[in-house]
Protein backbone atom coordinates (compact mmCIF):
# COMPACT_ATOMS: atom_id res chain seq x y z
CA UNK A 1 -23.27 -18.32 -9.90
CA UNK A 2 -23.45 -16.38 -6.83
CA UNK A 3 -20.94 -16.53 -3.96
CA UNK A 4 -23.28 -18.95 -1.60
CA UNK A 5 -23.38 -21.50 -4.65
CA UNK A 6 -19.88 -20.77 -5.49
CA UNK A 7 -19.08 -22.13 -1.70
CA UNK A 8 -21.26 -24.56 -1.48
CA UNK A 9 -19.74 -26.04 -4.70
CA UNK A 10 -16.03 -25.25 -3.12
CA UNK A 11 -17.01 -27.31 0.39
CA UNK A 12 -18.35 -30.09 -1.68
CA UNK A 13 -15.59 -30.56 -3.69
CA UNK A 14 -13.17 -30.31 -0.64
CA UNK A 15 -15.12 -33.50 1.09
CA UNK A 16 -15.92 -35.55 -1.99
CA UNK A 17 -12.45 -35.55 -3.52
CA UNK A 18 -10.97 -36.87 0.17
CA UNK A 19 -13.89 -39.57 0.01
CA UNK A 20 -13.20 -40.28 -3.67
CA UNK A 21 -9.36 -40.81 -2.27
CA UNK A 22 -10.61 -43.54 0.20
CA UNK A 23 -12.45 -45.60 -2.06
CA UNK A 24 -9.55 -47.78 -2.87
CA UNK A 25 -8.72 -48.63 0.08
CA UNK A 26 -11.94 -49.42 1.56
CA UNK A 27 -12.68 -51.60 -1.55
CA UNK A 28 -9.68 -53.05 -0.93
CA UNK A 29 -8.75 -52.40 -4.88
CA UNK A 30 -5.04 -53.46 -5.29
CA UNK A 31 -4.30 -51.38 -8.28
CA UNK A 32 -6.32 -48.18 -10.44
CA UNK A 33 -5.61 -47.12 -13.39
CA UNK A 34 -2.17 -48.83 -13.63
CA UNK A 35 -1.38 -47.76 -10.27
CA UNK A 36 -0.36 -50.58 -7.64
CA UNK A 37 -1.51 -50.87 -4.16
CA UNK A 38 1.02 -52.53 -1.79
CA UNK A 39 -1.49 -52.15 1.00
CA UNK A 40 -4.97 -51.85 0.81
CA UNK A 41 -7.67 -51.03 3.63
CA UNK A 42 -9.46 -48.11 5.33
CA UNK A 43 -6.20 -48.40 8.19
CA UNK A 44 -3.91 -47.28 5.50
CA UNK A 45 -5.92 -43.66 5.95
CA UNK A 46 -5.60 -44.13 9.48
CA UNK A 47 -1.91 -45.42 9.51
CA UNK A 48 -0.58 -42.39 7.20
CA UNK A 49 2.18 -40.43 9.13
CA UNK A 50 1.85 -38.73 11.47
CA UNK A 51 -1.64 -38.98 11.89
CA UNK A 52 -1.27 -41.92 14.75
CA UNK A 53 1.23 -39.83 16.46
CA UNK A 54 -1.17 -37.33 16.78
CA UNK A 55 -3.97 -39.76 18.14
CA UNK A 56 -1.19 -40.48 20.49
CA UNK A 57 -0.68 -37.24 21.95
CA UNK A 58 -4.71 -36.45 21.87
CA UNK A 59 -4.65 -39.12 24.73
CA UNK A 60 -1.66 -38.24 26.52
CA UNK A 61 -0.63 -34.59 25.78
CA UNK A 62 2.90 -35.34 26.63
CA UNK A 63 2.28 -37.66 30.02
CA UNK A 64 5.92 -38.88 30.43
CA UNK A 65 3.88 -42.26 32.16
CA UNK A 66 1.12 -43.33 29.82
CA UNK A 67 1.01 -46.72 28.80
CA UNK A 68 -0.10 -46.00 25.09
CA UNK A 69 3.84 -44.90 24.63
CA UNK A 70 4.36 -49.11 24.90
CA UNK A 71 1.90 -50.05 22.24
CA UNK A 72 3.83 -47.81 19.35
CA UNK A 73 7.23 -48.26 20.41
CA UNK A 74 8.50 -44.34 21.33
CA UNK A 75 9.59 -42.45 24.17
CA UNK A 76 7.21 -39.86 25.76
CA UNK A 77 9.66 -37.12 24.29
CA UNK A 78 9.53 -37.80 20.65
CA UNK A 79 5.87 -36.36 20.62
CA UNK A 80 7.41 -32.95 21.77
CA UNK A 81 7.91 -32.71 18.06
CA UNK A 82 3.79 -32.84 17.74
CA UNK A 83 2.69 -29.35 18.95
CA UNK A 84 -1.01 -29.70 20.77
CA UNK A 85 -3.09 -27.55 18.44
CA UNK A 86 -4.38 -30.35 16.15
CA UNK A 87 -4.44 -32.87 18.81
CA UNK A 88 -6.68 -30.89 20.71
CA UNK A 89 -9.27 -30.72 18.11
CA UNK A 90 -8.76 -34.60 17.44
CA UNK A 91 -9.75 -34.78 21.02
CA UNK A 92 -12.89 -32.46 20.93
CA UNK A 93 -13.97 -34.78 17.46
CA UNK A 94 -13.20 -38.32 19.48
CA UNK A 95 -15.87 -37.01 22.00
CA UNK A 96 -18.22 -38.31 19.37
CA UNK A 97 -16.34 -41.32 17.94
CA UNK A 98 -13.04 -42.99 17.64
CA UNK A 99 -9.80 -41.12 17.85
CA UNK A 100 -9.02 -41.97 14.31
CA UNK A 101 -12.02 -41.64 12.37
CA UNK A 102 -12.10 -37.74 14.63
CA UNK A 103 -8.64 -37.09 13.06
CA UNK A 104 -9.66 -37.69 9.47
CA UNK A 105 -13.20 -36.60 9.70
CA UNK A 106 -11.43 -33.09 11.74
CA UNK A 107 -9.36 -32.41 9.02
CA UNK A 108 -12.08 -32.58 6.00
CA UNK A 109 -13.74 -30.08 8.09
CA UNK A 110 -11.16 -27.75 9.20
CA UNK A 111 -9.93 -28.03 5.00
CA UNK A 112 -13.40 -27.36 4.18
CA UNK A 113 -13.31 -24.55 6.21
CA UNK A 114 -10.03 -23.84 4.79
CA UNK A 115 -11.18 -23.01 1.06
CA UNK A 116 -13.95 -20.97 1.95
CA UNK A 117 -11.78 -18.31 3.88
CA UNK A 118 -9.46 -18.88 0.63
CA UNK A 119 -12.40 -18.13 -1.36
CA UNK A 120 -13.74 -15.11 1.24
CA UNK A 121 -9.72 -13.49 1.14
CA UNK A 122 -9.67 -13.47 -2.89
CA UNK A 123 -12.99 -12.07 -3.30
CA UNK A 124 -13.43 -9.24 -1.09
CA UNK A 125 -9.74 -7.95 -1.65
CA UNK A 126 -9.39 -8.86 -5.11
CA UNK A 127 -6.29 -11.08 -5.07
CA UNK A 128 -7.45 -12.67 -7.65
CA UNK A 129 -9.12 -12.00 -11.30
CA UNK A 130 -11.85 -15.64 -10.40
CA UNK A 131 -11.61 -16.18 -6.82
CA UNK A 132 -13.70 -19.86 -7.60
CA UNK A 133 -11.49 -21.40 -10.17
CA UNK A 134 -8.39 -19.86 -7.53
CA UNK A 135 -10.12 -22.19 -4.95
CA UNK A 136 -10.28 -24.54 -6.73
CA UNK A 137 -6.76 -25.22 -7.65
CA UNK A 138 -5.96 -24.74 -4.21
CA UNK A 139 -7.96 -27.88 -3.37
CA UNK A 140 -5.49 -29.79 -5.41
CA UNK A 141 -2.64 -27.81 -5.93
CA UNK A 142 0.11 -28.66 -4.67
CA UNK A 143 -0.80 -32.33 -4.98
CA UNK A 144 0.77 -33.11 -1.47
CA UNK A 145 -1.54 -30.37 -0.10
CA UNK A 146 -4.90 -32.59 -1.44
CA UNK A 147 -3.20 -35.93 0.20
CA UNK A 148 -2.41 -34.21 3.47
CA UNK A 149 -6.02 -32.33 3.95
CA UNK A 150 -7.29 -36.27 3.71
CA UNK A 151 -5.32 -38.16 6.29
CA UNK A 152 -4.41 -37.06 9.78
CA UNK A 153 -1.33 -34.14 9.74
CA UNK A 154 -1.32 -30.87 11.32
CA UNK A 155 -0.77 -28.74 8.12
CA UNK A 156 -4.69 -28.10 7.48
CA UNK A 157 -5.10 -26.98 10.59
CA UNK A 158 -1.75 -24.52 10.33
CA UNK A 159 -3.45 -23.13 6.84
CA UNK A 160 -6.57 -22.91 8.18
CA UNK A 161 -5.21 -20.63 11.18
CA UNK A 162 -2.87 -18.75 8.90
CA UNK A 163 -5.63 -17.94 5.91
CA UNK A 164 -8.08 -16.39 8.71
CA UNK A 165 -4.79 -14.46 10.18
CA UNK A 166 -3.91 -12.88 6.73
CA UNK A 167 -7.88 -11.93 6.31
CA UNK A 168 -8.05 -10.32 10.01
CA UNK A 169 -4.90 -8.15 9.14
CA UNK A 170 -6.19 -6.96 5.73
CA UNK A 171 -9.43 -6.13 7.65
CA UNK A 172 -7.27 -4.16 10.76
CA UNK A 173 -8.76 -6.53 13.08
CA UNK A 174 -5.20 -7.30 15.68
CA UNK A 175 -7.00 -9.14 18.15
CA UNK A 176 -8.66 -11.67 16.29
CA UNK A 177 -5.41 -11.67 14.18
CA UNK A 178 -3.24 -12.11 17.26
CA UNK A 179 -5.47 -15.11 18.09
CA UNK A 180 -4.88 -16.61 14.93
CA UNK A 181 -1.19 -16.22 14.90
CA UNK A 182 -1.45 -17.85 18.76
CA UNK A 183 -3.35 -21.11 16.86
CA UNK A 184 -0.66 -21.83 14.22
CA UNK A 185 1.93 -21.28 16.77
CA UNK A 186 0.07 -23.84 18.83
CA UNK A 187 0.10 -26.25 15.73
CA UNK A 188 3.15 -25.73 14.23
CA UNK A 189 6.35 -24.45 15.19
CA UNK A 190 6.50 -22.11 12.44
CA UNK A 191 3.33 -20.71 13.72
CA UNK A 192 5.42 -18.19 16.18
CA UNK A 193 6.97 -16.61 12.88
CA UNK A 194 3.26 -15.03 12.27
CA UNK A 195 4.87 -12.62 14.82
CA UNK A 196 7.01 -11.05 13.09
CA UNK A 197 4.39 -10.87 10.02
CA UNK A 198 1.97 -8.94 12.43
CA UNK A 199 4.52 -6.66 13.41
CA UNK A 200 6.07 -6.30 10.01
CA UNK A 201 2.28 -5.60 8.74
CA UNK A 202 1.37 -3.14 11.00
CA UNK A 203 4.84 -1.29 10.82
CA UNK A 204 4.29 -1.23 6.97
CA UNK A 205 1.05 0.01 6.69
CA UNK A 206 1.92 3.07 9.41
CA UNK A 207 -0.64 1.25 12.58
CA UNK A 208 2.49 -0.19 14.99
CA UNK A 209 1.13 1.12 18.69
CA UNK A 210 2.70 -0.58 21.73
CA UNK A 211 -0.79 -2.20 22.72
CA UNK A 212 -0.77 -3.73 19.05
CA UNK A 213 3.08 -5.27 20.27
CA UNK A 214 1.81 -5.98 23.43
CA UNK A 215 -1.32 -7.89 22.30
CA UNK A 216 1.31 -10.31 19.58
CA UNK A 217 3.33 -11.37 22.34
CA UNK A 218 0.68 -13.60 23.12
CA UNK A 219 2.08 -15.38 20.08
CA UNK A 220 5.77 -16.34 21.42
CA UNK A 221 3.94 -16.18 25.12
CA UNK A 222 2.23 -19.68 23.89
CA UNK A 223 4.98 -21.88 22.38
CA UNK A 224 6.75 -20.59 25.48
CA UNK A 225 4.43 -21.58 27.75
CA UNK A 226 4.31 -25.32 25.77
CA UNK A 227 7.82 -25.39 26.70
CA UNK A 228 7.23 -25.22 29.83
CA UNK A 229 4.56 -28.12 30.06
CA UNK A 230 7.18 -29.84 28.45
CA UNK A 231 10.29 -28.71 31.04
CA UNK A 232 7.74 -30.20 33.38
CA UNK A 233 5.93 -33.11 32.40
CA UNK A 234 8.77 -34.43 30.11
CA UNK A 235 12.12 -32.91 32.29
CA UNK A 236 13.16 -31.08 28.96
CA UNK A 237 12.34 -27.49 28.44
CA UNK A 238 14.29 -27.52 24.77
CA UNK A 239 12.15 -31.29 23.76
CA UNK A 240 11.38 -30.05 20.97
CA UNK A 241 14.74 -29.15 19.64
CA UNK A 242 16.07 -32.28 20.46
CA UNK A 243 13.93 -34.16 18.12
CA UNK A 244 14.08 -31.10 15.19
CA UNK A 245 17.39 -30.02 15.69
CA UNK A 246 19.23 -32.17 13.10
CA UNK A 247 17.66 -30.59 10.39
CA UNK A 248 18.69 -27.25 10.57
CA UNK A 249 22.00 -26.67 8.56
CA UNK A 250 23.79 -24.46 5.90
CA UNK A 251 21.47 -22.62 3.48
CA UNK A 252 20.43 -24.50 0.61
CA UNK A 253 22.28 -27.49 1.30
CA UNK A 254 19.85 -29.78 0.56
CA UNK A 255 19.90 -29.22 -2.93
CA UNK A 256 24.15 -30.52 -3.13
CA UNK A 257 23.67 -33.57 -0.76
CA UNK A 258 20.58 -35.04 -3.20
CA UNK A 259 22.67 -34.22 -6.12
CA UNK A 260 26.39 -35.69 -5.15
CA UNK A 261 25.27 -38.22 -2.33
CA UNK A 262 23.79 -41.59 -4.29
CA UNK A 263 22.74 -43.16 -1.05
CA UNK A 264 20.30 -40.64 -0.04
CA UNK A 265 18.51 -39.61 -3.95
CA UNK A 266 19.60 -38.43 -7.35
CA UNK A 267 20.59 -35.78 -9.51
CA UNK A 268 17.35 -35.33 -10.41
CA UNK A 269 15.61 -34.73 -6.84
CA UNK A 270 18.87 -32.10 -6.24
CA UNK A 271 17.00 -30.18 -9.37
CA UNK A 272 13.59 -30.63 -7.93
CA UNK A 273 14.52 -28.44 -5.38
CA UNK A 274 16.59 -25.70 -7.29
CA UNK A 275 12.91 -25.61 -9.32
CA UNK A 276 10.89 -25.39 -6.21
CA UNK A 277 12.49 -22.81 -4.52
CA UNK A 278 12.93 -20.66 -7.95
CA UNK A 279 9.07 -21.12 -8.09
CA UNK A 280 8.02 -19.92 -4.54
CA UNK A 281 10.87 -17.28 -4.53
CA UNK A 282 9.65 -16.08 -7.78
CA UNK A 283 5.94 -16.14 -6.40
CA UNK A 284 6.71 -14.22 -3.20
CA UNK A 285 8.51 -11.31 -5.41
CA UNK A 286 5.29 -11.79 -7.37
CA UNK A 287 2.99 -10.81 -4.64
CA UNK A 288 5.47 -7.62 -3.43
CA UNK A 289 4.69 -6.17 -7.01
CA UNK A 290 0.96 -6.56 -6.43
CA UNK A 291 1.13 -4.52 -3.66
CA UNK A 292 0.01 -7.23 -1.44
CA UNK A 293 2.02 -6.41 1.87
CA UNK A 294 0.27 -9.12 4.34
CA UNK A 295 0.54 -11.77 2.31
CA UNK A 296 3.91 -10.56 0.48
CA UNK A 297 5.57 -10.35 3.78
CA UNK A 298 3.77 -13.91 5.34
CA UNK A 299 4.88 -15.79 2.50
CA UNK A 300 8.72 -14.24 3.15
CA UNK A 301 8.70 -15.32 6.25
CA UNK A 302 7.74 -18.36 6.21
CA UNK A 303 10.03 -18.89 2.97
CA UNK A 304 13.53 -17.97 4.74
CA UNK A 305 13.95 -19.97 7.29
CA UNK A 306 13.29 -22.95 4.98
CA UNK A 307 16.53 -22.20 2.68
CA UNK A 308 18.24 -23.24 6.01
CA UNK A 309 16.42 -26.52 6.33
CA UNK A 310 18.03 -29.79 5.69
CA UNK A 311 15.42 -32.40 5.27
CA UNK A 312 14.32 -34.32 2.05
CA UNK A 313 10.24 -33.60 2.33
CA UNK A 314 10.92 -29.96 1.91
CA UNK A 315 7.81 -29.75 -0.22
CA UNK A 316 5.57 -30.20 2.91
CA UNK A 317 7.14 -27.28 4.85
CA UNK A 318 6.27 -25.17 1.51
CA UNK A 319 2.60 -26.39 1.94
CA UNK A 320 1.60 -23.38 4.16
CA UNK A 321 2.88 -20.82 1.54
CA UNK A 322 1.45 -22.06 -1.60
CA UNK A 323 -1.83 -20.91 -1.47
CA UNK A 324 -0.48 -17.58 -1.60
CA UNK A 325 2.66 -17.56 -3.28
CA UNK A 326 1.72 -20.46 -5.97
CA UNK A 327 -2.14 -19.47 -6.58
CA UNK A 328 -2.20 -15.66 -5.81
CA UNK A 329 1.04 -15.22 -6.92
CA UNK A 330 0.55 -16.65 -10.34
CA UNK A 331 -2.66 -15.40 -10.64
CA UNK A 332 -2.32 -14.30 -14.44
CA UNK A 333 -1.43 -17.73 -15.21
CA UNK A 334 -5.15 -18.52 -14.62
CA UNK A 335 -7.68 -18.30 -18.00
CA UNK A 336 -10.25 -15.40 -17.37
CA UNK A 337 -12.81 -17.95 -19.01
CA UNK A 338 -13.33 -21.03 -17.40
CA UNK A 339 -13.69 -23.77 -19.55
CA UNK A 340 -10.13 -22.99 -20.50
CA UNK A 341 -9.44 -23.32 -17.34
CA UNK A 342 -11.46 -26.92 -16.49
CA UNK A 343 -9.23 -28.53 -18.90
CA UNK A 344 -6.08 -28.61 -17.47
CA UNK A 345 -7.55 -28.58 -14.25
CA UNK A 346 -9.60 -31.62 -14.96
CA UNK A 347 -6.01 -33.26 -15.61
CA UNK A 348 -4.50 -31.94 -12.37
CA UNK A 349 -7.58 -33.24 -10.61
CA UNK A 350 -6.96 -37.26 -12.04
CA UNK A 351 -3.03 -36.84 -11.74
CA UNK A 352 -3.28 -35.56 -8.06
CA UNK A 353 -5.41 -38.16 -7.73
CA UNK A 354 -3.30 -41.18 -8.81
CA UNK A 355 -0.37 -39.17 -7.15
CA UNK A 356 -1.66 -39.51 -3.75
CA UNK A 357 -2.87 -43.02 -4.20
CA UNK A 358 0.14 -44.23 -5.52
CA UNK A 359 2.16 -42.46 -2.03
CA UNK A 360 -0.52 -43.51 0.76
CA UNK A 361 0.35 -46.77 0.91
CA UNK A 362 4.25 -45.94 1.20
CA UNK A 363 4.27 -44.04 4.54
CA UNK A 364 2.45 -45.90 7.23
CA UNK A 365 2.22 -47.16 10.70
CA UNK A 366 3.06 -50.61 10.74
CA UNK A 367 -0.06 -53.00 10.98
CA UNK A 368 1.39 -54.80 14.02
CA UNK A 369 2.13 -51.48 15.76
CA UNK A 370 -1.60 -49.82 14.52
CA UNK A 371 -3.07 -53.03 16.28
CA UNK A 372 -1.53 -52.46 19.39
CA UNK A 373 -2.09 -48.82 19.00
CA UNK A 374 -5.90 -49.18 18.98
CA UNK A 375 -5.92 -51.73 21.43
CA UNK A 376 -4.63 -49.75 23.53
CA UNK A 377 -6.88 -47.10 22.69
CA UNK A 378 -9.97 -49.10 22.94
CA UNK A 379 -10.53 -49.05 19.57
């Protein structure tokens, strides 16, 4: 195949998985393949977390006196915590139809878009020996990475932002990278860390100038300038913070409190996580002995700051990472022919599959609440 097939195939995949996802629910099929539904419906799509949160702040981008707060129950300054990147595009996609179906119908584009600058950054730099079948486990691989590029979060968005940043440094392009690192910053707060990766990059590979430093600023220069909406239209320059704060803590000690604290998990989750990070550390040293500096030192820094992270969905703040560290960084781990490789990944495909079925239902807006929600939306 050539590489316009090879995308084409790639983008189709991307959309007809997430569709494939929402059959169940808009069948209203209570169980699949031994798999129970608690909840059934097209809303449990819409009612996944935190896609309505978003919605929310699409509408109100942080008005401390809107009267959609009432209809879901939270102050104005919890959705400080929502950073306006992905609710701006929800709001250019609800100029054409409803705020929800524009948040789920945004991200299958922006994941479609997603794969194919996956797909564009493995083949013309060689990151990898079959940039397709590459692309293709990073459709589904991590599994949380296929359920959250179907519902309404912020993290396709962030990788979409993040891919085209790594693929404008490797082609010496700091403006359009600068712009990129400005996006994810915009969508999520680990976004202004793609500062220090430009400036790393460029001090690396021998091209630091001042005008290059003075052109990244624009990074930190935009979540500061977020702040300051916030210092003025919610009376709290730190609002952020004061809904995140809490789970910062000690390095790695999430991994003790889920192994000798029974009312919060198990001994088991505790060595999830040792397993996890071992994984992505051992991927990130991976990349540094391919001699891939832009992605080697992304991957880094998004990594550290993690360790010090106390919260029990750690998995999702790896998200961003994998692609590189997981995919490219494992690379050898891929068969050079690809039927060998369609087997297992045929099995990936049906257990991320009944994976995210099994968790949509489990983490959702409460009907009552989604009913005023949309009410009050006009929906």
């Amino acid at each position: 195949m050539n590489e316009r097939s090879e995308i084409a195939i790639l983008v189709s995949v991307s959309v007809v998985s997430s569709l494939l996802l929402y059959v169940p629910f808009a069948l209203n099929i209570h169980a699949i393949l031994g798999v129970q539904l608690p909840e059934t419906g097209i809303s449990v799509i819409e009612r996944y977390y935190d896609g309505p949160l978003y919605v929310v702040v699409s509408k109100t981008f942080y008005a401390p006196s809107a009267a959609i707060y009432g209809a879901i129950g939270l102050p104005p300054a919890y959705f400080a915590a929502h950073l306006p990147g992905y609710p701006v595009v929800i709001w250019l996609f609800s100029l054409a139809t409803s705020p929800f179906i524009a948040m789920v119908v945004a991200n299958l584009v922006i994941s479609a878009g997603a794969v194919v600058v996956f797909y564009t950054l493995a083949s013309r730099f060689k990151l990898a020996h079959d940039p397709f079948s590459s692309s293709l486990l990073f459709l589904f691989f991590p599994p949380r990475w296929f359920l959250y590029r179907s519902v309404g979060a912020s993290e396709p968005l962030f990788v979409l932002a993040t891919l085209l940043m790594l693929y404008a440094l490797k082609k010496d392009a700091p403006g359009k990278a600068t712009l990129c690192g400005v996006a994810a910053a915009l969508t999520r707060i680990w976004g202004v860390l793609t500062f220090i990766v430009l400036i790393g990059s460029w001090l690396w590979n021998k091209k630091l100038t001042p005008k290059r430093v003075l052109v990244a600023l624009a990074i930190p220069a935009s979540l500061l300038s977020i702040f300051a909406w916030y210092a003025y239209s919610l009376g709290n320059f730190f609002a952020f913070f004061a809904v995140n704060a809490g789970y910062l803590g000690a390095p790695l000690q999430l991994i003790p409190a889920r192994t000798v604290l029974p009312e919060t998990s198990s001994a088991f989750a505790g060595e999830w996580y040792v397993v996890l990070f071992f994984l992505y550390g051992l991927g990130i040293v991976r990349l540094y002995e391919k001699r891939f500096r832009e992605l080697f030192l992304y991957a880094l820094v998004m990594f550290l700051p993690l360790l010090f992270v106390f919260h029990e969905d750690i998995s999702r703040y790896l998200l961003p990472i994998a692609p590189v560290a997981l995919i490219i960084g494992f690379d050898e781990l891929i068969p050079k022919k690809r039927l060998y490789f369609l087997i297992p990944f045929a099995l990936l495909c049906v257990a991320a599959y009944l994976y995210c079925v099994a968790v949509l239902p489990t983490n959702v807006l409460p009907l009552d609440t989604f009913g005023h929600l949309s009410q009050a939306l006009g929906v």
